[in-house]
PDB file of N, CA and C in Angstrom:
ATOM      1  N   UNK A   1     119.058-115.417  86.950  1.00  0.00           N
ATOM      2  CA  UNK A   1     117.882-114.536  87.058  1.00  0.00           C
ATOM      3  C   UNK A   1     117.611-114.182  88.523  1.00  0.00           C
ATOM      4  N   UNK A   2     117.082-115.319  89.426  1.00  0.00           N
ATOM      5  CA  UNK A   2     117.367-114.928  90.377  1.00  0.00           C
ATOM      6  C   UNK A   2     116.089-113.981  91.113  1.00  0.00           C
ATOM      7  N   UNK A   3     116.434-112.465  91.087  1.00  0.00           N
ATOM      8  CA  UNK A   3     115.322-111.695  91.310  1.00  0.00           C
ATOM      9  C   UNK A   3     114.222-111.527  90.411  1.00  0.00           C
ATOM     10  N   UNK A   4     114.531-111.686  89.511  1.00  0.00           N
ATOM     11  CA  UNK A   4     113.441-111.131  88.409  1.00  0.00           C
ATOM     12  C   UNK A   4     112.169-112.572  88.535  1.00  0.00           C
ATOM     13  N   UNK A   5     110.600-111.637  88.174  1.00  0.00           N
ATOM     14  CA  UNK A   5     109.640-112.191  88.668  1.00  0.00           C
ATOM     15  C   UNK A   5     109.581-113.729  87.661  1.00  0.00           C
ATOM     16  N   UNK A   6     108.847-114.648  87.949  1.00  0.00           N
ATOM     17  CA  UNK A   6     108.845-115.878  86.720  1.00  0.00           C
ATOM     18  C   UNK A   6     108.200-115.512  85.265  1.00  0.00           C
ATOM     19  N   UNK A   7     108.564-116.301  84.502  1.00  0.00           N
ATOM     20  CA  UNK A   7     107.815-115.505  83.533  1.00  0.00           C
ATOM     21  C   UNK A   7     107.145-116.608  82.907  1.00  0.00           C
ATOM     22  N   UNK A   8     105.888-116.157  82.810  1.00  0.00           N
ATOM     23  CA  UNK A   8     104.432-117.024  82.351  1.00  0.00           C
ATOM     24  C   UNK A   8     104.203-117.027  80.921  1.00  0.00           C
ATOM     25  N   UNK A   9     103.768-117.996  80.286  1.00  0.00           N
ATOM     26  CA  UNK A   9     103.674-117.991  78.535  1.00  0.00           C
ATOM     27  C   UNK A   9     101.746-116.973  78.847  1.00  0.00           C
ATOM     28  N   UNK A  10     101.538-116.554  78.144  1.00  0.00           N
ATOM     29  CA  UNK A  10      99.996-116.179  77.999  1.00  0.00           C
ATOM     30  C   UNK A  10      99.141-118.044  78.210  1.00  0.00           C
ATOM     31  N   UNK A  11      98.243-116.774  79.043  1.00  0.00           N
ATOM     32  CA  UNK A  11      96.630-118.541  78.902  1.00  0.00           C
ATOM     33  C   UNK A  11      95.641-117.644  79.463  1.00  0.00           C
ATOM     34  N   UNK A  12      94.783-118.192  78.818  1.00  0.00           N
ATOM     35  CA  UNK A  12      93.239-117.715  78.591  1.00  0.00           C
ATOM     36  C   UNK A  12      92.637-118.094  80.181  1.00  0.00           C
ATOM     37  N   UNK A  13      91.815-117.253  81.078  1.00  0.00           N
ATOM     38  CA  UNK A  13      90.800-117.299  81.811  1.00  0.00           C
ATOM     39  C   UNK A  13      89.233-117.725  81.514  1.00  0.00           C
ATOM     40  N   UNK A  14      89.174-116.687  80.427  1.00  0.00           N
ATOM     41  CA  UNK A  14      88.157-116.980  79.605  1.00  0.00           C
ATOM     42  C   UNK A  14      87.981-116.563  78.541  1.00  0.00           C
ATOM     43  N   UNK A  15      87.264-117.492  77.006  1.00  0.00           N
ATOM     44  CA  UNK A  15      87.852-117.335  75.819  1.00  0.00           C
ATOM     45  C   UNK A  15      86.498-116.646  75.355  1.00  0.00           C
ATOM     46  N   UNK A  16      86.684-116.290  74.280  1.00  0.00           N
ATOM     47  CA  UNK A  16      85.443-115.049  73.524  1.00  0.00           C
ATOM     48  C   UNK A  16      84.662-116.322  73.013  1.00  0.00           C
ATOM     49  N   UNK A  17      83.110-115.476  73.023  1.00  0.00           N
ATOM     50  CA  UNK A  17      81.935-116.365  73.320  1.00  0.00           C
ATOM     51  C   UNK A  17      81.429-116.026  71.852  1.00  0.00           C
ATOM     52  N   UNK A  18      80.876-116.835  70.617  1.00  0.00           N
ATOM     53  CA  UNK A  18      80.181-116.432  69.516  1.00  0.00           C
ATOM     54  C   UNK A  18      78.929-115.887  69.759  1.00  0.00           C
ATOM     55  N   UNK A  19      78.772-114.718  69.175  1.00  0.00           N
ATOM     56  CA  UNK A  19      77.454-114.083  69.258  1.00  0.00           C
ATOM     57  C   UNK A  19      76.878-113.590  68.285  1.00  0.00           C
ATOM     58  N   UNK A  20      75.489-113.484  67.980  1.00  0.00           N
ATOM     59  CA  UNK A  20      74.488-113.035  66.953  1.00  0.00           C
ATOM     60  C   UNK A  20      74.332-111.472  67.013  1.00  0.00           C
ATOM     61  N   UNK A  21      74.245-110.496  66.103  1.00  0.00           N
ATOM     62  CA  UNK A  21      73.708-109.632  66.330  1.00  0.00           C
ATOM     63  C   UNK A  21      72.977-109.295  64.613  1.00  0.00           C
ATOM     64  N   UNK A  22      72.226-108.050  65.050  1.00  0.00           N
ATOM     65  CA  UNK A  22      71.001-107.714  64.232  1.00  0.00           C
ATOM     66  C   UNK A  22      72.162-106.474  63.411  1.00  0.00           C
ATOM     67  N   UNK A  23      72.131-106.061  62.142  1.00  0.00           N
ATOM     68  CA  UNK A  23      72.881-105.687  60.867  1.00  0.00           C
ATOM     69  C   UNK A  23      72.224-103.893  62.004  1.00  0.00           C
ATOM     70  N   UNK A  24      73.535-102.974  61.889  1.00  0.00           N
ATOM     71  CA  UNK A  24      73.419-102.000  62.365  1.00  0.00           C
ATOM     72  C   UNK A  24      73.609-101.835  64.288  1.00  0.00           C
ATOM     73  N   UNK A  25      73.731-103.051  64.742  1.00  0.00           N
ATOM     74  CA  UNK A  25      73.903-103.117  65.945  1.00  0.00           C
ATOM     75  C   UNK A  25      75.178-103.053  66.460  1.00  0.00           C
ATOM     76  N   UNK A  26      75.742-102.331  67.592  1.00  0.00           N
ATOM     77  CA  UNK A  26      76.865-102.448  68.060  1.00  0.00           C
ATOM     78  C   UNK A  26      77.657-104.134  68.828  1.00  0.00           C
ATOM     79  N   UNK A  27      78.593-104.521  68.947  1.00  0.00           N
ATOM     80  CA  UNK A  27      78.704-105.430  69.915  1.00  0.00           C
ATOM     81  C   UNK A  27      80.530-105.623  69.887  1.00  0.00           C
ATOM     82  N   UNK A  28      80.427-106.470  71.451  1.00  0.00           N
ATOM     83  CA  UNK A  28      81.984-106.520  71.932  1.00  0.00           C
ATOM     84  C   UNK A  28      81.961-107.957  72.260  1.00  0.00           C
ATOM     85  N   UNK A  29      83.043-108.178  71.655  1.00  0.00           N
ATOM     86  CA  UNK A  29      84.120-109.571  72.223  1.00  0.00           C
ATOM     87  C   UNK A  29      84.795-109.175  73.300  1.00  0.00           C
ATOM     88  N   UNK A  30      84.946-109.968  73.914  1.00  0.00           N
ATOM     89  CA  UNK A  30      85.700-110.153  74.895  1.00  0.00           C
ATOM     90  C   UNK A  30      86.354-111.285  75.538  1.00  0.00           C
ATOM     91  N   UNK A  31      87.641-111.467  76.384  1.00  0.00           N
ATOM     92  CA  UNK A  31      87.986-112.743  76.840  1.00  0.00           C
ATOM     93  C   UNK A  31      89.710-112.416  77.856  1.00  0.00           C
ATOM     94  N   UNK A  32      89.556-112.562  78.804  1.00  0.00           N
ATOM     95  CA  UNK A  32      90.452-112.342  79.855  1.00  0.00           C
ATOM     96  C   UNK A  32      91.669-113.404  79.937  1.00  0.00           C
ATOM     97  N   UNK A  33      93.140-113.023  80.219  1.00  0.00           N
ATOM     98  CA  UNK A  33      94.230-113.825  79.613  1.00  0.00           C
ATOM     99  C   UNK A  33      95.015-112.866  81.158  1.00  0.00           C
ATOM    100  N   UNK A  34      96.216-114.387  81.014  1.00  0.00           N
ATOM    101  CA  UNK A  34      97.205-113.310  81.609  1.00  0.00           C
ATOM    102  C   UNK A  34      98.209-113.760  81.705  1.00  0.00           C
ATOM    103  N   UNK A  35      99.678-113.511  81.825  1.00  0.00           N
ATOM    104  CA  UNK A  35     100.798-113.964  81.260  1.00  0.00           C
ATOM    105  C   UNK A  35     102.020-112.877  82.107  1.00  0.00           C
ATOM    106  N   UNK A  36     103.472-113.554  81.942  1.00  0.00           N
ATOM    107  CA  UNK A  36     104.233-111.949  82.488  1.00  0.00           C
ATOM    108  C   UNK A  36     105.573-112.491  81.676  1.00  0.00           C
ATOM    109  N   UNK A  37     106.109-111.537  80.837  1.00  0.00           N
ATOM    110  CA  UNK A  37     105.763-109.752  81.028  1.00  0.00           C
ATOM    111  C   UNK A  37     104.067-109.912  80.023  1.00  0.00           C
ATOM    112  N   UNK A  38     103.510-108.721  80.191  1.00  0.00           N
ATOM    113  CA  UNK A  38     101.638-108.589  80.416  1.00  0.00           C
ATOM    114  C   UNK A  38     102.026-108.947  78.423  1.00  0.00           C
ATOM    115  N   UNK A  39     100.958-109.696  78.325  1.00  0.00           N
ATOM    116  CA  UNK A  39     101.282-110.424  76.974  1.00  0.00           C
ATOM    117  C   UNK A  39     100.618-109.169  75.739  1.00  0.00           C
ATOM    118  N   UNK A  40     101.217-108.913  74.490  1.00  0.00           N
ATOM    119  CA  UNK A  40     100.284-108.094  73.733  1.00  0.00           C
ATOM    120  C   UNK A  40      99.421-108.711  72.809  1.00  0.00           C
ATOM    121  N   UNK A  41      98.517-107.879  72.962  1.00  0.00           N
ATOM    122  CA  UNK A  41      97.193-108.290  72.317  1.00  0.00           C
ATOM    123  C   UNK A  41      97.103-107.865  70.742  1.00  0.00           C
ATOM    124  N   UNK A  42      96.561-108.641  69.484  1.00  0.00           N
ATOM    125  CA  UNK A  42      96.348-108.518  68.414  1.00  0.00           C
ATOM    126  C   UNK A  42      94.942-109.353  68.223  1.00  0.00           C
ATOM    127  N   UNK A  43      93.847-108.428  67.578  1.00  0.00           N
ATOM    128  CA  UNK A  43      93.094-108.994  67.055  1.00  0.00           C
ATOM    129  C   UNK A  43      92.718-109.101  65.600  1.00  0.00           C
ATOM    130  N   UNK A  44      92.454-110.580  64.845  1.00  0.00           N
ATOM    131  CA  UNK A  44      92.304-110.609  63.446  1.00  0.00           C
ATOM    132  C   UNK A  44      90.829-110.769  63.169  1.00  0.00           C
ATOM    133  N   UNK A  45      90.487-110.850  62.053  1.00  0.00           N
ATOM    134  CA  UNK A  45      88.999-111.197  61.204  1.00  0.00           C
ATOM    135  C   UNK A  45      89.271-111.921  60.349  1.00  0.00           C
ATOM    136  N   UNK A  46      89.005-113.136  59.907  1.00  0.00           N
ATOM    137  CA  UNK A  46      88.919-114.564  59.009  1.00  0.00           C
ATOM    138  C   UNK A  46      90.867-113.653  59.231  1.00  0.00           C
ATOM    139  N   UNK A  47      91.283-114.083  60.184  1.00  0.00           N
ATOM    140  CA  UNK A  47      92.724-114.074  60.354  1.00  0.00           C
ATOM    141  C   UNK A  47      93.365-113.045  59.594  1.00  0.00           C
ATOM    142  N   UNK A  48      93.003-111.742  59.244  1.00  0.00           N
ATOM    143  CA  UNK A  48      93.490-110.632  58.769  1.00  0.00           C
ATOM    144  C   UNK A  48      93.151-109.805  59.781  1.00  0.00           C
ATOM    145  N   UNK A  49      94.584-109.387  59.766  1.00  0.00           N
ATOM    146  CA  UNK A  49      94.075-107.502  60.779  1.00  0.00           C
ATOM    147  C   UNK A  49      93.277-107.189  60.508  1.00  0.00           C
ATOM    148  N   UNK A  50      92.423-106.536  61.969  1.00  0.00           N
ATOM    149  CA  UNK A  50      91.656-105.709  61.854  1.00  0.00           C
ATOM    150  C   UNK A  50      91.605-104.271  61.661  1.00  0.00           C
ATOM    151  N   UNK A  51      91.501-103.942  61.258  1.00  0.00           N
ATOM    152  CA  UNK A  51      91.136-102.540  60.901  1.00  0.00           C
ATOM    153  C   UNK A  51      89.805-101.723  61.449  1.00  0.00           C
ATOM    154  N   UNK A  52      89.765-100.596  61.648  1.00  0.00           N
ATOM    155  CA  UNK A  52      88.107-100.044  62.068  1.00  0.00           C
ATOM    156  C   UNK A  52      87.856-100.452  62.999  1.00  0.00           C
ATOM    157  N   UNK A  53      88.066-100.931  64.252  1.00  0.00           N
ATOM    158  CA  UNK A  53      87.879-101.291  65.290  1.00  0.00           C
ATOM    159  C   UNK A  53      88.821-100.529  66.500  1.00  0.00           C
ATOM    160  N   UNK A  54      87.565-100.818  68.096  1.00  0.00           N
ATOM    161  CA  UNK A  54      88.091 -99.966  68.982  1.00  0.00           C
ATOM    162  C   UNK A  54      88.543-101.765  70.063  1.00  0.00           C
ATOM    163  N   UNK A  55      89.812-101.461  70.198  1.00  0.00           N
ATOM    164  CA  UNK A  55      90.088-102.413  71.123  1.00  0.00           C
ATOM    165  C   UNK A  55      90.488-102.035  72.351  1.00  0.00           C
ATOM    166  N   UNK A  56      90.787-103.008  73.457  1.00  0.00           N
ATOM    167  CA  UNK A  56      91.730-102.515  74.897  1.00  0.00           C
ATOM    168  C   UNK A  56      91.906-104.050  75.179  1.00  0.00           C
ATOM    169  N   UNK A  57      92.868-103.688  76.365  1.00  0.00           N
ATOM    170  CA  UNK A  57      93.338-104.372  76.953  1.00  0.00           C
ATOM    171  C   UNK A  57      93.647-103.238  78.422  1.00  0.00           C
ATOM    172  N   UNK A  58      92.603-104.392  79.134  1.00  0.00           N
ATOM    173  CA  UNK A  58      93.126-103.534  80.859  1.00  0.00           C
ATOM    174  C   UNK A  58      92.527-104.917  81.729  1.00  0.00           C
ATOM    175  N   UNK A  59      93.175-104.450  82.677  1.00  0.00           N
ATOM    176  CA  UNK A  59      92.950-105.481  83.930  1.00  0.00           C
ATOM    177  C   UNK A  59      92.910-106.584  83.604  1.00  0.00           C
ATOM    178  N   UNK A  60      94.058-107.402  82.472  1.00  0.00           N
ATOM    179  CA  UNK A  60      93.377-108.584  81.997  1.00  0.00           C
ATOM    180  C   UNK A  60      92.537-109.000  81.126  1.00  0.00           C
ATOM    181  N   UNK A  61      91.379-107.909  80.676  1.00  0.00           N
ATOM    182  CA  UNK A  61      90.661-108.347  79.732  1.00  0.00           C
ATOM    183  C   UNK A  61      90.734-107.617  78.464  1.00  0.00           C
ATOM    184  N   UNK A  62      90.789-108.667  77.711  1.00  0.00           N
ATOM    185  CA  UNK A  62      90.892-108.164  76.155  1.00  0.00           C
ATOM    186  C   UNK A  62      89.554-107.624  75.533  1.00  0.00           C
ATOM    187  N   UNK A  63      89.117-106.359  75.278  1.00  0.00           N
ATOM    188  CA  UNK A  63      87.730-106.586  74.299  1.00  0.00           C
ATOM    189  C   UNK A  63      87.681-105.739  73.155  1.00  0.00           C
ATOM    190  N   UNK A  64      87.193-106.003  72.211  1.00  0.00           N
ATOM    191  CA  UNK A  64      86.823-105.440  70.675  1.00  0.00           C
ATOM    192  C   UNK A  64      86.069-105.288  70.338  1.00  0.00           C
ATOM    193  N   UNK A  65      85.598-103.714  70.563  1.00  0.00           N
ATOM    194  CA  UNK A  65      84.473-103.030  69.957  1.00  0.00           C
ATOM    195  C   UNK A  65      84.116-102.594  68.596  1.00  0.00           C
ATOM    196  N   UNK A  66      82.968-103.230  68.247  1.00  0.00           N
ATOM    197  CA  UNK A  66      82.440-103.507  66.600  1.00  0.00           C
ATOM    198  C   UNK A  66      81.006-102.500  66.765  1.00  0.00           C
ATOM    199  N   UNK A  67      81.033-100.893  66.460  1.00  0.00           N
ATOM    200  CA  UNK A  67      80.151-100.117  65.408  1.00  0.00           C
ATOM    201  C   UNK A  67      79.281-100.664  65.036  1.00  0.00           C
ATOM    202  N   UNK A  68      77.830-100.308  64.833  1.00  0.00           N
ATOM    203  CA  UNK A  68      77.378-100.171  63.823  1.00  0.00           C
ATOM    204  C   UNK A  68      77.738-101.629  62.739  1.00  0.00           C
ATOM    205  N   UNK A  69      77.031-102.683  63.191  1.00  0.00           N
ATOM    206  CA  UNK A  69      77.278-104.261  62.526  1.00  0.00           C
ATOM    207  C   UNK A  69      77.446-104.041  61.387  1.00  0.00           C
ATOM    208  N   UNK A  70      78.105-104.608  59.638  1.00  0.00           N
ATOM    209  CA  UNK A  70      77.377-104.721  58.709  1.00  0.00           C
ATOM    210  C   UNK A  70      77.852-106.004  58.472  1.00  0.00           C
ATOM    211  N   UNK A  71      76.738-106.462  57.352  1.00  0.00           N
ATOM    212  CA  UNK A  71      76.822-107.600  56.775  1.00  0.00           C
ATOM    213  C   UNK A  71      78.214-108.577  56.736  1.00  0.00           C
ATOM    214  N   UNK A  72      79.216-107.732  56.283  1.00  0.00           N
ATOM    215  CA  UNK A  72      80.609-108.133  56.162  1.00  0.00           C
ATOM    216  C   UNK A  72      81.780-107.986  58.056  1.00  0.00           C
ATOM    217  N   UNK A  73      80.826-107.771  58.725  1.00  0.00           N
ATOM    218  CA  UNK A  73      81.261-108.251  60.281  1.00  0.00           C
ATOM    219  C   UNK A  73      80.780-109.764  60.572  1.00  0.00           C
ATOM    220  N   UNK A  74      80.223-110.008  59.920  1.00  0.00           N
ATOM    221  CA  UNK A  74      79.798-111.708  59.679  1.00  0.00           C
ATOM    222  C   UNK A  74      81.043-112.361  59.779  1.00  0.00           C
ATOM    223  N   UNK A  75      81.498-113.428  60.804  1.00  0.00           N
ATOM    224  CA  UNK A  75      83.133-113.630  60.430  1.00  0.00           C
ATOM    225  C   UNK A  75      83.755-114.315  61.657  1.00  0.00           C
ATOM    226  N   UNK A  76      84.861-114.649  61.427  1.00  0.00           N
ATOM    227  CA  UNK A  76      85.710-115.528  62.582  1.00  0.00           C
ATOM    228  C   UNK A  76      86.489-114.032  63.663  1.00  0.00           C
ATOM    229  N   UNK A  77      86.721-113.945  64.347  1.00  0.00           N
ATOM    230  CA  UNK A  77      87.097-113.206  65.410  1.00  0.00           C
ATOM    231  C   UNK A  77      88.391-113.631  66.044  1.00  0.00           C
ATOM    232  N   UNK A  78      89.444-113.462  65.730  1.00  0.00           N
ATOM    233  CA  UNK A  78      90.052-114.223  66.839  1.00  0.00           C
ATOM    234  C   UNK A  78      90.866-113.013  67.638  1.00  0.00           C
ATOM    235  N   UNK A  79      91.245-113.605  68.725  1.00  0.00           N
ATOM    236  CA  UNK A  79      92.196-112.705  69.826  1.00  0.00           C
ATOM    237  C   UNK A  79      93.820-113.570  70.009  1.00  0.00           C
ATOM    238  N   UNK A  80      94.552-112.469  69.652  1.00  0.00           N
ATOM    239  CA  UNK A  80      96.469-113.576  69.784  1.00  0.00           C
ATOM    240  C   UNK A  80      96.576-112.706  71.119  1.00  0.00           C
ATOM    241  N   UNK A  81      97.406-113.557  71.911  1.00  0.00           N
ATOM    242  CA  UNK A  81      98.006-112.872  73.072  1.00  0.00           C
ATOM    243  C   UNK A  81      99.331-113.658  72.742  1.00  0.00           C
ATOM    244  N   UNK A  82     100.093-112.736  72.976  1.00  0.00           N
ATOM    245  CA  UNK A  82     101.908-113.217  72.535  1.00  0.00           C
ATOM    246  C   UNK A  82     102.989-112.461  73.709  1.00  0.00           C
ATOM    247  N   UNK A  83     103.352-112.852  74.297  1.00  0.00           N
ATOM    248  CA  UNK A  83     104.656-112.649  75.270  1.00  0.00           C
ATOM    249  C   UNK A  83     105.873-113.295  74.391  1.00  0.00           C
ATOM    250  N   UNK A  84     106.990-113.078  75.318  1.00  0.00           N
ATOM    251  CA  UNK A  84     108.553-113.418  75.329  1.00  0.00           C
ATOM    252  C   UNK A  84     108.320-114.992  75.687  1.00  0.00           C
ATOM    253  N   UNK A  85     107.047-115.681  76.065  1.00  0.00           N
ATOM    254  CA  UNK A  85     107.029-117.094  76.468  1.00  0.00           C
ATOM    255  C   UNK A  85     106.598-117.830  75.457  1.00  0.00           C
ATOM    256  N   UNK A  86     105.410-116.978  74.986  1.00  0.00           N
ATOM    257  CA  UNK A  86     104.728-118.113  74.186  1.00  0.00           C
ATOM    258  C   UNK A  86     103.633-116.973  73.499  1.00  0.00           C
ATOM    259  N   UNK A  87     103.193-117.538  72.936  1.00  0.00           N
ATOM    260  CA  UNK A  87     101.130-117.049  72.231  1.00  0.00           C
ATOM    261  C   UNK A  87     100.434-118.128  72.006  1.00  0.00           C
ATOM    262  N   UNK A  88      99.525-117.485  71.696  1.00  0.00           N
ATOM    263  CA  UNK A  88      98.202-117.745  72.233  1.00  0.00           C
ATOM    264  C   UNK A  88      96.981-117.624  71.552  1.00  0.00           C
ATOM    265  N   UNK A  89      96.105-118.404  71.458  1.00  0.00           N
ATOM    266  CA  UNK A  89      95.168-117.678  70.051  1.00  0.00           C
ATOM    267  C   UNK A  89      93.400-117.764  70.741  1.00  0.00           C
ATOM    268  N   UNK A  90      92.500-117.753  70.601  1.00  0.00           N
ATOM    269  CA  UNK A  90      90.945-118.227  70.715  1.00  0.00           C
ATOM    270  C   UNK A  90      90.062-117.643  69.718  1.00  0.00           C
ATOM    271  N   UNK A  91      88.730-118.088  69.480  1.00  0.00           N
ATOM    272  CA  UNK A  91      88.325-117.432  68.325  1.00  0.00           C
ATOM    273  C   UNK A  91      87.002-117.585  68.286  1.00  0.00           C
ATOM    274  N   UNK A  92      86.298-116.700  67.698  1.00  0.00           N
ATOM    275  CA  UNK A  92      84.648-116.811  67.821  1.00  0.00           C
ATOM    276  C   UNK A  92      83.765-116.141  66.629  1.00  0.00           C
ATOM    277  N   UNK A  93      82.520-116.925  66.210  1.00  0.00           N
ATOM    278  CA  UNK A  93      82.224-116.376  65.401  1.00  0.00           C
ATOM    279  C   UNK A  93      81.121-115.664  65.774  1.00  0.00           C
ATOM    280  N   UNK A  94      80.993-114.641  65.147  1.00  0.00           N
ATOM    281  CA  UNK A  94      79.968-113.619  64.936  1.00  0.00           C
ATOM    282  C   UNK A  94      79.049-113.756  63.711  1.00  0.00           C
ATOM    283  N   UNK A  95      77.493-113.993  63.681  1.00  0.00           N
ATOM    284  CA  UNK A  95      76.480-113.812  63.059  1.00  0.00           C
ATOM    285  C   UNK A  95      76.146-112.501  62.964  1.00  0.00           C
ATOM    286  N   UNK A  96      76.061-111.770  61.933  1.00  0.00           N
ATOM    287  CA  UNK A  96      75.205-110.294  61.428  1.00  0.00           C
ATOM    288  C   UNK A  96      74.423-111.211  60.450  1.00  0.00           C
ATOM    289  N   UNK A  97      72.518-110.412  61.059  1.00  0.00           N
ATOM    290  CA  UNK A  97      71.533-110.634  60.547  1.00  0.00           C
ATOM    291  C   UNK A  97      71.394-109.834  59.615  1.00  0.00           C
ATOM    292  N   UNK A  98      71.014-109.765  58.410  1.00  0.00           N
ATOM    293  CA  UNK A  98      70.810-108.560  57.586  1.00  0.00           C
ATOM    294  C   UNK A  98      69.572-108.099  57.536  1.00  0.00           C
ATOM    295  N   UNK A  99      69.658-106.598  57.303  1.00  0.00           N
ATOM    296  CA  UNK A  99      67.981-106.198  57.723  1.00  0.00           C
ATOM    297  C   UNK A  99      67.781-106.762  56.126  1.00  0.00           C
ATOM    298  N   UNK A 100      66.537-106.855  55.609  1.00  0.00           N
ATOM    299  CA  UNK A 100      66.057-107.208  54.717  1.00  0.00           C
ATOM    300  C   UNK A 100      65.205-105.849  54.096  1.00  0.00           C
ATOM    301  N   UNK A 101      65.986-105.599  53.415  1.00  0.00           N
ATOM    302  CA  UNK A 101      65.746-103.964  52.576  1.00  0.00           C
ATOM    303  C   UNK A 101      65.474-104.092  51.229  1.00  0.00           C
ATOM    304  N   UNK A 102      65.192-103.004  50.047  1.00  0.00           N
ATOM    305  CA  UNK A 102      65.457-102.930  48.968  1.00  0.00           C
ATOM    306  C   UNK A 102      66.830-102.207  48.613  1.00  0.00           C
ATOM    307  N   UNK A 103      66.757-101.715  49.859  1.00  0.00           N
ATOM    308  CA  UNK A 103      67.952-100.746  50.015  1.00  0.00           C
ATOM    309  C   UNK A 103      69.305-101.459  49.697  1.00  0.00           C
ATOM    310  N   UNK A 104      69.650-102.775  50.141  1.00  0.00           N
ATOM    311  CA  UNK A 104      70.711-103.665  50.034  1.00  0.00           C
ATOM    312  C   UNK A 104      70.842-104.053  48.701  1.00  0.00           C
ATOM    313  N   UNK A 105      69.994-104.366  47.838  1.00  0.00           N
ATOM    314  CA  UNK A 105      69.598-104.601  46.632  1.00  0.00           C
ATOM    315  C   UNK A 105      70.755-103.595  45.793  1.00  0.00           C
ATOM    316  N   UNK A 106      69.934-102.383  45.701  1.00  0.00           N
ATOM    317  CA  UNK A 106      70.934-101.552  45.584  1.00  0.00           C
ATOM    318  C   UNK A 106      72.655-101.056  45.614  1.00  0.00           C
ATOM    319  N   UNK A 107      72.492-101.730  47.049  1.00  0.00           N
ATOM    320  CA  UNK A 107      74.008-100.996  47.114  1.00  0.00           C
ATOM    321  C   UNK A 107      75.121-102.268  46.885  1.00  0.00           C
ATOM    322  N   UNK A 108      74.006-103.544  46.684  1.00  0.00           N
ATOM    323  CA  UNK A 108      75.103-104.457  45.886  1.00  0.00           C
ATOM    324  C   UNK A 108      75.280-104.463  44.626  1.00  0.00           C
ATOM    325  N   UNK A 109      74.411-103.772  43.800  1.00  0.00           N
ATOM    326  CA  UNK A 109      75.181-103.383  42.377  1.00  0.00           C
ATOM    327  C   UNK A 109      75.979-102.035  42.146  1.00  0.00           C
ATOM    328  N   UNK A 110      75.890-101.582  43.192  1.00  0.00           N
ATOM    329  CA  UNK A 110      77.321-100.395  43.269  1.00  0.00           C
ATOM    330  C   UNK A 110      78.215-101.206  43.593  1.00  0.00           C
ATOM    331  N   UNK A 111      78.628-102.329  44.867  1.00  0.00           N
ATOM    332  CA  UNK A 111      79.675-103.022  44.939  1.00  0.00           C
ATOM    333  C   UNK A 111      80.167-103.901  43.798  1.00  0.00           C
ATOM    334  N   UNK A 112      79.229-103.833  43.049  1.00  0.00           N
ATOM    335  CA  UNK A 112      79.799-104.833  41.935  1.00  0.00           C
ATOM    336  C   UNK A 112      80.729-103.573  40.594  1.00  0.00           C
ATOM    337  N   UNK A 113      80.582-102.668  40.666  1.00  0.00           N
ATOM    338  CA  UNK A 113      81.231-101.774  39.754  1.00  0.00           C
ATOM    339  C   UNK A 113      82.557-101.169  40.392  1.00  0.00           C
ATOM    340  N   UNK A 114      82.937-101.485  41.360  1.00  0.00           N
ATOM    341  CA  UNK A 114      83.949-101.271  42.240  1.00  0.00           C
ATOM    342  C   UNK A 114      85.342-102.101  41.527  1.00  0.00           C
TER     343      UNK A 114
END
C-alpha cells in the first residue's frame, strides 16, 4: 500500500440523543462519525428502512429529518455507518405525544378497515 492514506473502520464522535416531541412537530437526529474511505450512512426505524425521510451526511455529521411527527414516528432510530473497515450502529428513541383529539378516534377505525 504504501501511499495510500490508512484506512479507519467508522466510530462515532457523537451518538444521537433520544428526544420527545409533540404529534405534528418537526424534528432531527443527529450524530457525527468518521472513518476513511468516508463511511456510508443508512438509517433504520425499529430496524427497517426508512422511508419518507430527508437525510444527509456532510462534514461528518449524519442527520434525519422527520416532518410533521405522527403517532407511528414513536420508535427506535438508529444510524449504520459502514466502510470497507468495519460498521457501525447507535440508536435513539423518539417519543411522539399524541394530540388528544376526537379526530384520532376516527381515523383509527378507518385504519382498522385497511
Amino acid at each position: 500500500k504504501g501511499s495510500q492514506e490508512e484506512e479507519v473502520p467508522p466510530f462515532f464522535t457523537t451518538v444521537l440523543k433520544e428526544c420527545k416531541v409533540s404529534e405534528g412537530q418537526d424534528f432531527v437526529l443527529q450524530c457525527s462519525l468518521d472513518g476513511k474511505p468516508q463511511p456510508q450512512i443508512t438509517w433504520l426505524v425499529n430496524d427497517k428502512p426508512i422511508q419518507y425521510a430527508h437525510c444527509s451526511f456532510e462534514n461528518n455529521v449524519a442527520k434525519l429529518s422527520i416532518q410533521d411527527a405522527l403517532p407511528e414516528d414513536d420508535a427506535i432510530y438508529t444510524c449504520v455507518a459502514e466502510n470497507t473497515c468495519g460498521r457501525i450502529s447507535c440508536c435513539a428513541k423518539v417519543t411522539v405525544n399524541e394530540r388528544k383529539s376526537t379526530k384520532t378516534e376516527s381515523a383509527s377505525v378507518e385504519d382498522s378497515k385497511r
